[in-house]
C-alpha atoms as a PDB file:
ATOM      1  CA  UNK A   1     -11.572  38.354 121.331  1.00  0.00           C
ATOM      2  CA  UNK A   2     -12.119  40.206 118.326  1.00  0.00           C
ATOM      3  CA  UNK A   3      -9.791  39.225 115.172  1.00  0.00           C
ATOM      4  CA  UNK A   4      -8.045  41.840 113.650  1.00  0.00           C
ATOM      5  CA  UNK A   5      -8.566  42.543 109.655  1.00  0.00           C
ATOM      6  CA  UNK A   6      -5.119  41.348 107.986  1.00  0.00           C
ATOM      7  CA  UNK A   7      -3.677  44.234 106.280  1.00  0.00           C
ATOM      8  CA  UNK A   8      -3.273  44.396 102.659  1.00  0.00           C
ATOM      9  CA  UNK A   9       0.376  44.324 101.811  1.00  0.00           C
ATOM     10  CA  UNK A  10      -0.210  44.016  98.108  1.00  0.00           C
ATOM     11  CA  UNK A  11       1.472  46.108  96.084  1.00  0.00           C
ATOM     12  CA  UNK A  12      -0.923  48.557  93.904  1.00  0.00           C
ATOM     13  CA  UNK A  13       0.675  47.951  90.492  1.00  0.00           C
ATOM     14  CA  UNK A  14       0.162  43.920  90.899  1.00  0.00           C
ATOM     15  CA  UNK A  15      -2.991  43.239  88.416  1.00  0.00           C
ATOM     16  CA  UNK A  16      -5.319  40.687  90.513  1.00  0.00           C
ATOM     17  CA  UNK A  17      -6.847  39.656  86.840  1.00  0.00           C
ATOM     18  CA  UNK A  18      -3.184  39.119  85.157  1.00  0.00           C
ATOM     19  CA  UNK A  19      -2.474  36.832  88.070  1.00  0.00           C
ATOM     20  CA  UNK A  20      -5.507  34.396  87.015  1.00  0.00           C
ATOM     21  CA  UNK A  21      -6.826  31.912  89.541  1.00  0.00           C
ATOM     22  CA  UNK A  22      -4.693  29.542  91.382  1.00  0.00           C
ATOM     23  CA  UNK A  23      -5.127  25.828  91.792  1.00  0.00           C
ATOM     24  CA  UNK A  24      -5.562  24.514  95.442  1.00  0.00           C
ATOM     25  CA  UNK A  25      -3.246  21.023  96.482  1.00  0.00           C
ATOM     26  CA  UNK A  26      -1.795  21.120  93.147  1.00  0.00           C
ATOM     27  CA  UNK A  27       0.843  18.673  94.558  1.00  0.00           C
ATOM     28  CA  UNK A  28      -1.023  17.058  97.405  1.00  0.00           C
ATOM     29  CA  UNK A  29      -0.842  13.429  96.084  1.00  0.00           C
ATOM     30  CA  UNK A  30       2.866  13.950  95.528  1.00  0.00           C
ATOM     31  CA  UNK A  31       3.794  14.892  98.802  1.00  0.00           C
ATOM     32  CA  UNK A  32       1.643  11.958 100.025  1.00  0.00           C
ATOM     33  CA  UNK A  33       3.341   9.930  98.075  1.00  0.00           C
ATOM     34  CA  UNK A  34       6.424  10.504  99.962  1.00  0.00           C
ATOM     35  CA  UNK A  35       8.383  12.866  96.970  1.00  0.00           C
ATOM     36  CA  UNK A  36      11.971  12.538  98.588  1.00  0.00           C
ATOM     37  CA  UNK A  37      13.952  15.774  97.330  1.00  0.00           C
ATOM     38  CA  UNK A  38      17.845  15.757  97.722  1.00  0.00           C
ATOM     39  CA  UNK A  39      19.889  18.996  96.772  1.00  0.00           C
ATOM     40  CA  UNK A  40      23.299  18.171  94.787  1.00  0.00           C
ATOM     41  CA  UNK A  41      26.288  20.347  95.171  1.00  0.00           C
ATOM     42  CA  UNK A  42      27.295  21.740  91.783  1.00  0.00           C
ATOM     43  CA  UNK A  43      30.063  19.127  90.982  1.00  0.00           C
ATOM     44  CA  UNK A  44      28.344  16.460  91.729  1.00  0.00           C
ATOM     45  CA  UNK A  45      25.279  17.346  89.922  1.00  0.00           C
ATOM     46  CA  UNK A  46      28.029  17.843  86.824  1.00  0.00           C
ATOM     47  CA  UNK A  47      28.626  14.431  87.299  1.00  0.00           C
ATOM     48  CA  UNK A  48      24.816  13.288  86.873  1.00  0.00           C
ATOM     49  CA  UNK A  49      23.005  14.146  83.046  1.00  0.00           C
ATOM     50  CA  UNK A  50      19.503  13.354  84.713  1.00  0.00           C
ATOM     51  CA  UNK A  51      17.570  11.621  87.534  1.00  0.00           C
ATOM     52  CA  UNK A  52      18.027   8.038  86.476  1.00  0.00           C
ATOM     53  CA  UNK A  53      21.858   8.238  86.324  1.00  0.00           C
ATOM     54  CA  UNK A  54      21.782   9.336  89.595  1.00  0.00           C
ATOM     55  CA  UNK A  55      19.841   6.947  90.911  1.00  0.00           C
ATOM     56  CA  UNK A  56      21.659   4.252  89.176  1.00  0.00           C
ATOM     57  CA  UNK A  57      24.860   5.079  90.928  1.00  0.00           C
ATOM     58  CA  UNK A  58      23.744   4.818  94.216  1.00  0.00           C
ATOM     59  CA  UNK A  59      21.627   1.541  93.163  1.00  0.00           C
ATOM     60  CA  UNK A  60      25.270   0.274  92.895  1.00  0.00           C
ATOM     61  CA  UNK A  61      26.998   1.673  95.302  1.00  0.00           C
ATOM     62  CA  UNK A  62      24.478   0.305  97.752  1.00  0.00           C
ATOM     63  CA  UNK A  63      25.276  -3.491  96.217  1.00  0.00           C
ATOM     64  CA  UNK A  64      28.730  -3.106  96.627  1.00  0.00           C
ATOM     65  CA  UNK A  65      28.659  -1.807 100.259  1.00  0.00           C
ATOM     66  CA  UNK A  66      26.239  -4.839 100.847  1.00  0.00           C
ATOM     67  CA  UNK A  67      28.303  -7.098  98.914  1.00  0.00           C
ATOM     68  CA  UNK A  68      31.921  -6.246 101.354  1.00  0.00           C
ATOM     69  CA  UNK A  69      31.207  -5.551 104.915  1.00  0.00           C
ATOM     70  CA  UNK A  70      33.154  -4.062 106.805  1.00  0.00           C
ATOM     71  CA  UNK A  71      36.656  -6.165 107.920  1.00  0.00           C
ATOM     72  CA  UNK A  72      35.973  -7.271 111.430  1.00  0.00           C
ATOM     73  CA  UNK A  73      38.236  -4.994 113.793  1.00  0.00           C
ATOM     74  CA  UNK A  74      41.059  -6.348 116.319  1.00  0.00           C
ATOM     75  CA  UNK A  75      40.414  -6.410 119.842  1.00  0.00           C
ATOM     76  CA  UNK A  76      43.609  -5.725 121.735  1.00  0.00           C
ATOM     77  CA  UNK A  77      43.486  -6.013 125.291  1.00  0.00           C
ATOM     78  CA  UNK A  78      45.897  -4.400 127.662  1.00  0.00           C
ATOM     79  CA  UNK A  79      46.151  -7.501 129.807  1.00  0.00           C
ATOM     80  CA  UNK A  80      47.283  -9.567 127.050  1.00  0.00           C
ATOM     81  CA  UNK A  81      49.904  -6.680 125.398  1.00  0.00           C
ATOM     82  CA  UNK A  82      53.639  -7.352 127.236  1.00  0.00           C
ATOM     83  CA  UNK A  83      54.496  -4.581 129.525  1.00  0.00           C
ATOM     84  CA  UNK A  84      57.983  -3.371 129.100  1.00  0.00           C
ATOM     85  CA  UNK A  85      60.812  -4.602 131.985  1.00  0.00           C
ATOM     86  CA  UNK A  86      61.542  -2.418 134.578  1.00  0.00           C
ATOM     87  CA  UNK A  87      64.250  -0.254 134.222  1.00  0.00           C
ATOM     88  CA  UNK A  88      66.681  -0.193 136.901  1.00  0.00           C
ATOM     89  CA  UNK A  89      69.099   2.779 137.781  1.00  0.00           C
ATOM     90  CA  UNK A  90      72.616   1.900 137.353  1.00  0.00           C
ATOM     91  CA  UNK A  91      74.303   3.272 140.514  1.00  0.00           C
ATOM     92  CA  UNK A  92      77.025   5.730 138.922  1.00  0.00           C
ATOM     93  CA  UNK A  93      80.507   4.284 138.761  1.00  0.00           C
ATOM     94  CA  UNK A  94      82.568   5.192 142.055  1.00  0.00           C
ATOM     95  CA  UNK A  95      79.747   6.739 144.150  1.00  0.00           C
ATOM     96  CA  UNK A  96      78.505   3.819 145.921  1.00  0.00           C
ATOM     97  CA  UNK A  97      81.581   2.393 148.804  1.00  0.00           C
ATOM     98  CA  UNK A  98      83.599   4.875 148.397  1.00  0.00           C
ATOM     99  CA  UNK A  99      83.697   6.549 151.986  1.00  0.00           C
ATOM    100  CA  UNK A 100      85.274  10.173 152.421  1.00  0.00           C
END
């Protein structure tokens, strides 16, 4: 198989000289070293003057979840809840004996 030429979708009016040369893995030993990138909505990012404040927030708001766990939850068991008494029908007053 034969590879086709890739066709050249460059605009005429683009200058290759004005563009100058660009630099290969420019951030390769940032993304090795694991560069975690987390988008804030708008408000939040209000909330926030730089980096650092931001990650001193959730510094402490992962020592206070650590610091209070969870309260342990109630296990109810149906066995052990009381079952309501069985309700009996009255027999209307008058209709039960009386023969016609």
């Amino acid at each position: 198989m034969s590879k086709a030429k890739a066709k050249d979708e460059l605009r005429p009016e683009y200058d290759l000289e004005a563009l100058g040369h660009g630099v290969t893995g420019k951030y390769f030993r940032q993304a090795l070293a694991g560069t975690n990138l987390v988008l804030l909505e708008p408000d939040v990012a209000d909330a926030f003057p730089d980096a650092e404040a931001v990650n001193r927030a959730l510094r402490l708001l992962i020592d206070v979840a650590a610091s209070n766990p969870p309260p342990a939850r109630r296990r109810t068991s149906r066995s052990s809840r009381p079952r309501p008494a069985a309700v009996v029908a009255k027999p209307k007053r008058g209709s039960v004996g009386r023969g016609s």
